[in-house]
N, C-alpha and C. Protein backbone atom coordinates (compact mmCIF):
# COMPACT_ATOMS: atom_id res chain seq x y z
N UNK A 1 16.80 8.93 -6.97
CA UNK A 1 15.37 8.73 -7.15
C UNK A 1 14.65 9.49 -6.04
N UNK A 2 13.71 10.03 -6.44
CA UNK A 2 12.45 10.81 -5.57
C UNK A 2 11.43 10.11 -5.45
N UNK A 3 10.97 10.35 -3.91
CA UNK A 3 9.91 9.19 -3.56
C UNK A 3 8.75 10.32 -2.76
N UNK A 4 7.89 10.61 -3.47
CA UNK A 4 6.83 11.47 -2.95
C UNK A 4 5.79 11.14 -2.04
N UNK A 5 6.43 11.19 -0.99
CA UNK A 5 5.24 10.69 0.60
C UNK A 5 4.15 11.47 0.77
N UNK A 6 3.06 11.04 0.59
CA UNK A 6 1.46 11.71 0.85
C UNK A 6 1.23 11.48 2.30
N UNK A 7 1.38 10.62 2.95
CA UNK A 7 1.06 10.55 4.63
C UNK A 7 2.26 11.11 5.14
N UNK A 8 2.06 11.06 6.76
CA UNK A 8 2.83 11.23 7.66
C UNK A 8 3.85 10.81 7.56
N UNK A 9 3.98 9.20 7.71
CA UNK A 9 5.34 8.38 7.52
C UNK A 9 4.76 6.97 6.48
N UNK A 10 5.92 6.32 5.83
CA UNK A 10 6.17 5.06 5.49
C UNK A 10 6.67 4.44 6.27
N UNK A 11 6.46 3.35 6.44
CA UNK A 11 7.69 2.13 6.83
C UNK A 11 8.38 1.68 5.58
N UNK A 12 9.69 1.30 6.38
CA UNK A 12 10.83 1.34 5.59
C UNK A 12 10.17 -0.33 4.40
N UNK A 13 9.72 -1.34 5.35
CA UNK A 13 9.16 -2.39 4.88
C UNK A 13 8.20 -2.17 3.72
N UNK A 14 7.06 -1.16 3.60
CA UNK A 14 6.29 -0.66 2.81
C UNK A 14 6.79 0.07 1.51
N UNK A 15 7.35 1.27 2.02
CA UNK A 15 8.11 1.66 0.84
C UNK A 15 9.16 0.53 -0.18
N UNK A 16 9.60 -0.57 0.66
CA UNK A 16 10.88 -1.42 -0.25
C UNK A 16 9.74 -1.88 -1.61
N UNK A 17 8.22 -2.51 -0.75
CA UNK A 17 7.40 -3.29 -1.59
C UNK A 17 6.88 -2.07 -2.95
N UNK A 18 6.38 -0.56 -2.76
CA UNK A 18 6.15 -0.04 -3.42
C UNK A 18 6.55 0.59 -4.58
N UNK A 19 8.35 0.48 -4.38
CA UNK A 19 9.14 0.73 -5.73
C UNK A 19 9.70 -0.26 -6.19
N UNK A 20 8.93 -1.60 -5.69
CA UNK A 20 9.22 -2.43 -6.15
C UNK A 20 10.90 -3.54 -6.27
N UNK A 21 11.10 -3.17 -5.21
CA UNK A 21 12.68 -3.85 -4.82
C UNK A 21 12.75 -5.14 -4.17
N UNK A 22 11.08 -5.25 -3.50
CA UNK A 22 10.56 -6.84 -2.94
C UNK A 22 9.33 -6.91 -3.56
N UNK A 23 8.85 -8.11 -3.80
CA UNK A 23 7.51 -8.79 -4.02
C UNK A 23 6.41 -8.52 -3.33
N UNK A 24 6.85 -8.66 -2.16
CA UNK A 24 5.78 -8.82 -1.11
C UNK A 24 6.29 -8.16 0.51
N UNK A 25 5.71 -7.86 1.18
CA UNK A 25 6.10 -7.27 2.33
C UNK A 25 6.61 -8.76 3.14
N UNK A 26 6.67 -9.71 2.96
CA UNK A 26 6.93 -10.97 3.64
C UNK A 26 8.57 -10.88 3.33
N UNK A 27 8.95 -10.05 2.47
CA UNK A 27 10.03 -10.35 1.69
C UNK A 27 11.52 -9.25 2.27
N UNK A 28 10.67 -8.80 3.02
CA UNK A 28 11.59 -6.90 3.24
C UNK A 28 12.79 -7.37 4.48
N UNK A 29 12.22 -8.32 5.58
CA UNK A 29 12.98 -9.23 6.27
C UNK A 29 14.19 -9.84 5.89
N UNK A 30 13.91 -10.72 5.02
CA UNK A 30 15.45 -11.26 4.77
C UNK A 30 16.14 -9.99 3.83
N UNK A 31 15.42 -9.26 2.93
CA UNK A 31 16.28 -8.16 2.09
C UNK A 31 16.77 -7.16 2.76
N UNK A 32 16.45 -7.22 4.04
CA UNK A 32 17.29 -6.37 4.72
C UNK A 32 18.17 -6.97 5.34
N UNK A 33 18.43 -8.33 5.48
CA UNK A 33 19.65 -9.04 6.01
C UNK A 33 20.32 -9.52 5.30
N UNK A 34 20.11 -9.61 3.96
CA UNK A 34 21.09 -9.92 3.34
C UNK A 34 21.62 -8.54 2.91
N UNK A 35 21.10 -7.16 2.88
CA UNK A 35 21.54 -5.96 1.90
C UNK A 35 21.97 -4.88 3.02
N UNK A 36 22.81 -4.03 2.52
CA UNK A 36 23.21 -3.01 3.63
C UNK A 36 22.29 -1.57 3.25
N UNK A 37 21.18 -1.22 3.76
CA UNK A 37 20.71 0.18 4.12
C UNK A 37 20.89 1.15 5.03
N UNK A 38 21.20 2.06 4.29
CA UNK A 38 21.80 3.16 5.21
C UNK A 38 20.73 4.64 5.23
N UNK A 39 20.26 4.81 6.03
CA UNK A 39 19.36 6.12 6.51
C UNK A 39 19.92 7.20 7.10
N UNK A 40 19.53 8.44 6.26
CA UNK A 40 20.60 9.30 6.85
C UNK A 40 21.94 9.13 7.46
N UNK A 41 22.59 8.60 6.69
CA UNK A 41 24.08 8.23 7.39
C UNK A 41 23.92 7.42 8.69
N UNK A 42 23.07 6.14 8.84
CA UNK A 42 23.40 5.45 9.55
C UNK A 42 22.73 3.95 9.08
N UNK A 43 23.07 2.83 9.31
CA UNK A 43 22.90 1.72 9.27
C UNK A 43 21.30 1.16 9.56
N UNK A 44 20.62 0.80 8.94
CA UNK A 44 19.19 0.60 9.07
C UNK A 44 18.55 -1.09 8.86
N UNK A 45 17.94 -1.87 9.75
CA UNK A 45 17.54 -3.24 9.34
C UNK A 45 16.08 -3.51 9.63
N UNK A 46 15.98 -2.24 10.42
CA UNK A 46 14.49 -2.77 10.87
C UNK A 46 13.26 -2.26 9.88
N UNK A 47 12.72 -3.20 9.39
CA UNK A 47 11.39 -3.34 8.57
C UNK A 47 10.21 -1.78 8.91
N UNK A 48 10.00 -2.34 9.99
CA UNK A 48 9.02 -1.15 10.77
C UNK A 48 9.27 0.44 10.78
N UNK A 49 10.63 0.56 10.43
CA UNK A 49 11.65 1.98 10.37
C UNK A 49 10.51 2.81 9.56
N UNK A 50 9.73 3.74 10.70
CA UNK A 50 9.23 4.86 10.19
C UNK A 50 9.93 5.91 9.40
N UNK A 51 9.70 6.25 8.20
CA UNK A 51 10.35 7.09 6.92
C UNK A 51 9.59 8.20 7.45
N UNK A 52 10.12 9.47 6.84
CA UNK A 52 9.59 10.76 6.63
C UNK A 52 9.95 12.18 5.78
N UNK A 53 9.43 12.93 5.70
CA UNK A 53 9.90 13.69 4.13
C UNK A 53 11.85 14.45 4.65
N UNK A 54 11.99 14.20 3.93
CA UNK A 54 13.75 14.67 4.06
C UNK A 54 14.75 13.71 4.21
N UNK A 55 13.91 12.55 4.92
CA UNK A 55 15.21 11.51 4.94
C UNK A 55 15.75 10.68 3.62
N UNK A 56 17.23 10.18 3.48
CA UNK A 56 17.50 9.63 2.73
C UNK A 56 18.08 8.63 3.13
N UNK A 57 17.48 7.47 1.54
CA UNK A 57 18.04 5.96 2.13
C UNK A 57 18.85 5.43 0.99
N UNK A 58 20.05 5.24 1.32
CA UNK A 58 21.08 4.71 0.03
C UNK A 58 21.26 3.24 0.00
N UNK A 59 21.14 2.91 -0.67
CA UNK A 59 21.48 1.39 -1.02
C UNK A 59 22.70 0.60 -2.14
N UNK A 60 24.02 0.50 -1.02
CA UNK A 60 24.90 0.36 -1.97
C UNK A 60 24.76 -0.49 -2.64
N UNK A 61 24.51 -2.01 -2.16
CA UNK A 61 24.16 -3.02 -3.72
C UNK A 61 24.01 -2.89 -4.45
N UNK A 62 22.70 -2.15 -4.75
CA UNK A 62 22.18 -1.57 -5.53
C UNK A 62 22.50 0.00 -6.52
N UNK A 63 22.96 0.12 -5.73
CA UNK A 63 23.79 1.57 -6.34
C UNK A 63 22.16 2.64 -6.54
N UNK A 64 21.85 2.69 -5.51
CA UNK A 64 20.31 3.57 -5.74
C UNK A 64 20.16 4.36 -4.13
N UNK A 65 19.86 5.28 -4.53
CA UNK A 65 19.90 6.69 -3.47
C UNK A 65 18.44 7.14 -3.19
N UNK A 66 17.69 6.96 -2.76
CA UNK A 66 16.28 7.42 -2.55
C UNK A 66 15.82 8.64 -1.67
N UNK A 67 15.35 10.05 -2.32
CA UNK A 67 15.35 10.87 -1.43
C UNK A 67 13.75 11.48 -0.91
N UNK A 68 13.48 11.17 0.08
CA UNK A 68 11.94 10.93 0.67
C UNK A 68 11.44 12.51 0.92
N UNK A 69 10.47 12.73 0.09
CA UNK A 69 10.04 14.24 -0.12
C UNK A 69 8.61 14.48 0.08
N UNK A 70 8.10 15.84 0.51
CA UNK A 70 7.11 15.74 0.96
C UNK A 70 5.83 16.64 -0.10
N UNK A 71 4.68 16.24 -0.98
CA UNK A 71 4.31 16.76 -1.70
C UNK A 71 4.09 18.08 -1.75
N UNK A 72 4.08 19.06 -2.83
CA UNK A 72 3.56 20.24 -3.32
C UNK A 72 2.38 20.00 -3.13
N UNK A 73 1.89 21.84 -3.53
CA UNK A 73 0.30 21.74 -3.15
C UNK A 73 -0.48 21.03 -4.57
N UNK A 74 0.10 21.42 -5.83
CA UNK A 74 -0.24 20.57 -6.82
C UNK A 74 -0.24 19.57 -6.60
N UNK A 75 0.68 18.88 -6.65
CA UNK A 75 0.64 16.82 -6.30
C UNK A 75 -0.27 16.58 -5.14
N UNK A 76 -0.25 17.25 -4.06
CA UNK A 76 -1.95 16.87 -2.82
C UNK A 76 -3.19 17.26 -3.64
N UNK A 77 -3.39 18.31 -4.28
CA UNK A 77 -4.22 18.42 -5.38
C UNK A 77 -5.05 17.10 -5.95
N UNK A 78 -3.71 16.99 -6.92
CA UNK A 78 -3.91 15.91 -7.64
C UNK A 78 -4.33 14.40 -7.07
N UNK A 79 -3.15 14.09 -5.91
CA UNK A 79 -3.54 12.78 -5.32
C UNK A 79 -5.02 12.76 -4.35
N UNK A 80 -5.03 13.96 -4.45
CA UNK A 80 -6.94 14.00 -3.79
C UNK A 80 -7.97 13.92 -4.67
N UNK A 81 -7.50 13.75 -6.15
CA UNK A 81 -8.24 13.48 -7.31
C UNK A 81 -8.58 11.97 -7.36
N UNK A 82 -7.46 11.85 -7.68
CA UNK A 82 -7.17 10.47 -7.85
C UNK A 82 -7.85 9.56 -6.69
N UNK A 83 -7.77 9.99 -5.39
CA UNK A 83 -8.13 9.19 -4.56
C UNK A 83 -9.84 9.01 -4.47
N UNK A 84 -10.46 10.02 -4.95
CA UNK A 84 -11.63 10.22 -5.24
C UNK A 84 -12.11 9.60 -6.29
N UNK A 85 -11.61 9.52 -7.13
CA UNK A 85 -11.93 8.80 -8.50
C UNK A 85 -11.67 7.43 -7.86
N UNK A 86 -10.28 6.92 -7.37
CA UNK A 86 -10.78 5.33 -6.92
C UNK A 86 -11.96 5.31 -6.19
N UNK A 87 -12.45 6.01 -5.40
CA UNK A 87 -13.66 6.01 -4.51
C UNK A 87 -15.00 5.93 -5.13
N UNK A 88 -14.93 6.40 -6.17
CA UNK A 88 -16.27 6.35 -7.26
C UNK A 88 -16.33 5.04 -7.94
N UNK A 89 -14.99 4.66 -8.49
CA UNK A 89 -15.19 3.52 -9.04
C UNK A 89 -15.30 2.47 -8.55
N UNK A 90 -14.86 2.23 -7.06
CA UNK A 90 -15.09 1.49 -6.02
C UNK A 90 -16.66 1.09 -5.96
N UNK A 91 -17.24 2.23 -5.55
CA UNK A 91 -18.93 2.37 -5.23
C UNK A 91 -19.39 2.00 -6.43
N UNK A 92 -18.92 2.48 -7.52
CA UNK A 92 -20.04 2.02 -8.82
C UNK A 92 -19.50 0.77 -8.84
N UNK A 93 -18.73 -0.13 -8.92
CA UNK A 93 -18.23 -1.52 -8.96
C UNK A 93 -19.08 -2.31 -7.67
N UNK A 94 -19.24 -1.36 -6.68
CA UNK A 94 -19.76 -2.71 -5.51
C UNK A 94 -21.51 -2.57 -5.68
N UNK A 95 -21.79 -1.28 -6.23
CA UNK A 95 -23.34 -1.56 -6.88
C UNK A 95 -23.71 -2.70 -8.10
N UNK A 96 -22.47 -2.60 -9.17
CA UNK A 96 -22.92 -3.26 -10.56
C UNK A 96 -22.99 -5.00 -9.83
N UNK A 97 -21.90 -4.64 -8.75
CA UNK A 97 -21.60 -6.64 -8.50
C UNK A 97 -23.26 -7.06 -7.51
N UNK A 98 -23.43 -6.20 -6.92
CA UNK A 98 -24.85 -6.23 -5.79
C UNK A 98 -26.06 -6.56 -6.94
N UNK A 99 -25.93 -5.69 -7.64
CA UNK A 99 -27.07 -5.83 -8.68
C UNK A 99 -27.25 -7.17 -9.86
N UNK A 100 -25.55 -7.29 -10.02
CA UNK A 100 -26.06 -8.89 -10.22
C UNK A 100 -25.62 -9.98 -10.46
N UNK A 101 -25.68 -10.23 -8.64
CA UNK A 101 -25.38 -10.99 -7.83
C UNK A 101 -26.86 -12.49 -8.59
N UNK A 102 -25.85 -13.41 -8.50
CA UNK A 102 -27.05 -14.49 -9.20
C UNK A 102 -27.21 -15.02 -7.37
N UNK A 103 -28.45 -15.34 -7.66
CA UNK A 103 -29.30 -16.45 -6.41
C UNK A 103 -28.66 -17.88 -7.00
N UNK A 104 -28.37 -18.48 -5.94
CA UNK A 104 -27.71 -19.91 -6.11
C UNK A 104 -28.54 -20.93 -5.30
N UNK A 105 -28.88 -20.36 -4.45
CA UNK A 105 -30.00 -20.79 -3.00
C UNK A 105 -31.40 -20.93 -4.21
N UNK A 106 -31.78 -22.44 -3.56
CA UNK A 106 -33.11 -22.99 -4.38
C UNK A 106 -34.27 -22.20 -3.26
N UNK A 107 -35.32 -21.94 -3.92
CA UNK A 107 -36.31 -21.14 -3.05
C UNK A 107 -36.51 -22.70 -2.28
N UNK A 108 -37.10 -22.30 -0.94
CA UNK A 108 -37.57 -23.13 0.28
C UNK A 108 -39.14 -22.96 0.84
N UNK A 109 -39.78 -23.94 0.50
CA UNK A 109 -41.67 -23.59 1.33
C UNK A 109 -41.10 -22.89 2.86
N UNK A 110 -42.10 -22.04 3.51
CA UNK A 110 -42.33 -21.67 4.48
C UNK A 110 -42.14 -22.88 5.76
N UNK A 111 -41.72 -23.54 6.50
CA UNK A 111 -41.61 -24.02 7.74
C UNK A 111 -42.57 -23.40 8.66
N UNK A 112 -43.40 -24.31 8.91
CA UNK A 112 -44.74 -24.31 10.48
C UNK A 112 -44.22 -25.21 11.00
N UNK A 113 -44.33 -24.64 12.67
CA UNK A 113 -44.30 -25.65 14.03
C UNK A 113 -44.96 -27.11 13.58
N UNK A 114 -44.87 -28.22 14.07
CA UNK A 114 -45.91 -29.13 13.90
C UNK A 114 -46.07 -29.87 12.66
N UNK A 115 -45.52 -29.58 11.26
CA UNK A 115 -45.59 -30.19 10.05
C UNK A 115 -44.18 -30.40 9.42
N UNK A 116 -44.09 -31.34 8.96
CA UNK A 116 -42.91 -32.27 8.86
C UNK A 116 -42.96 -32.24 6.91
């Protein structure tokens, strides 16, 4: 399997949650103590384990080989599309919710010093 890294690095914890091998990042802890990962030919447990394009992580349990690659100029292309388009739909979503937003708060008379 090919795993196409857009940043600098992953953590090893991050990537487990993103192809979906844990639930939740709460989860990458014990799955790495109960499972044997191996990084570039060596033994790997720690969660935090900064990834980067070229390395590979095999997982015998599993019988799955993951090889960490670093995008073409097409795929940065593209994922700069994409990331833009979430960004639009973001903004038009936090306008439609602003706009209508119901009042729940009962209007209140003005408060003067001195009158009760």
């Amino acid at each position: 399997m090919d795993y196409i890294l857009f940043d600098e690095f992953i953590t090893l914890g991050k990537l487990l949650k993103e192809i979906d091998i844990i639930s939740s990042g709460g989860a990458a802890k014990a799955f790495l103590a109960e499972n044997t990962v191996i990084l570039n030919d060596e033994h790997e447990n720690r969660r935090g384990k900064k990834l980067y394009p070229t390395d590979v992580l095999i997982f015998p349990e599993l019988g799955m080989e993951i090889h960490i690659e670093a995008p073409s100029e097409e795929e940065k292309a593209e994922h700069a599309e994409e990331l833009e388009e979430k960004k639009r739909v973001k903004e038009i979503v936090a306008k439609m919710n602003k706009e209508n937003k119901k009042v729940t708060k009962k209007p209140t008379k003005p408060r003067f010093p001195g009158m009760r």
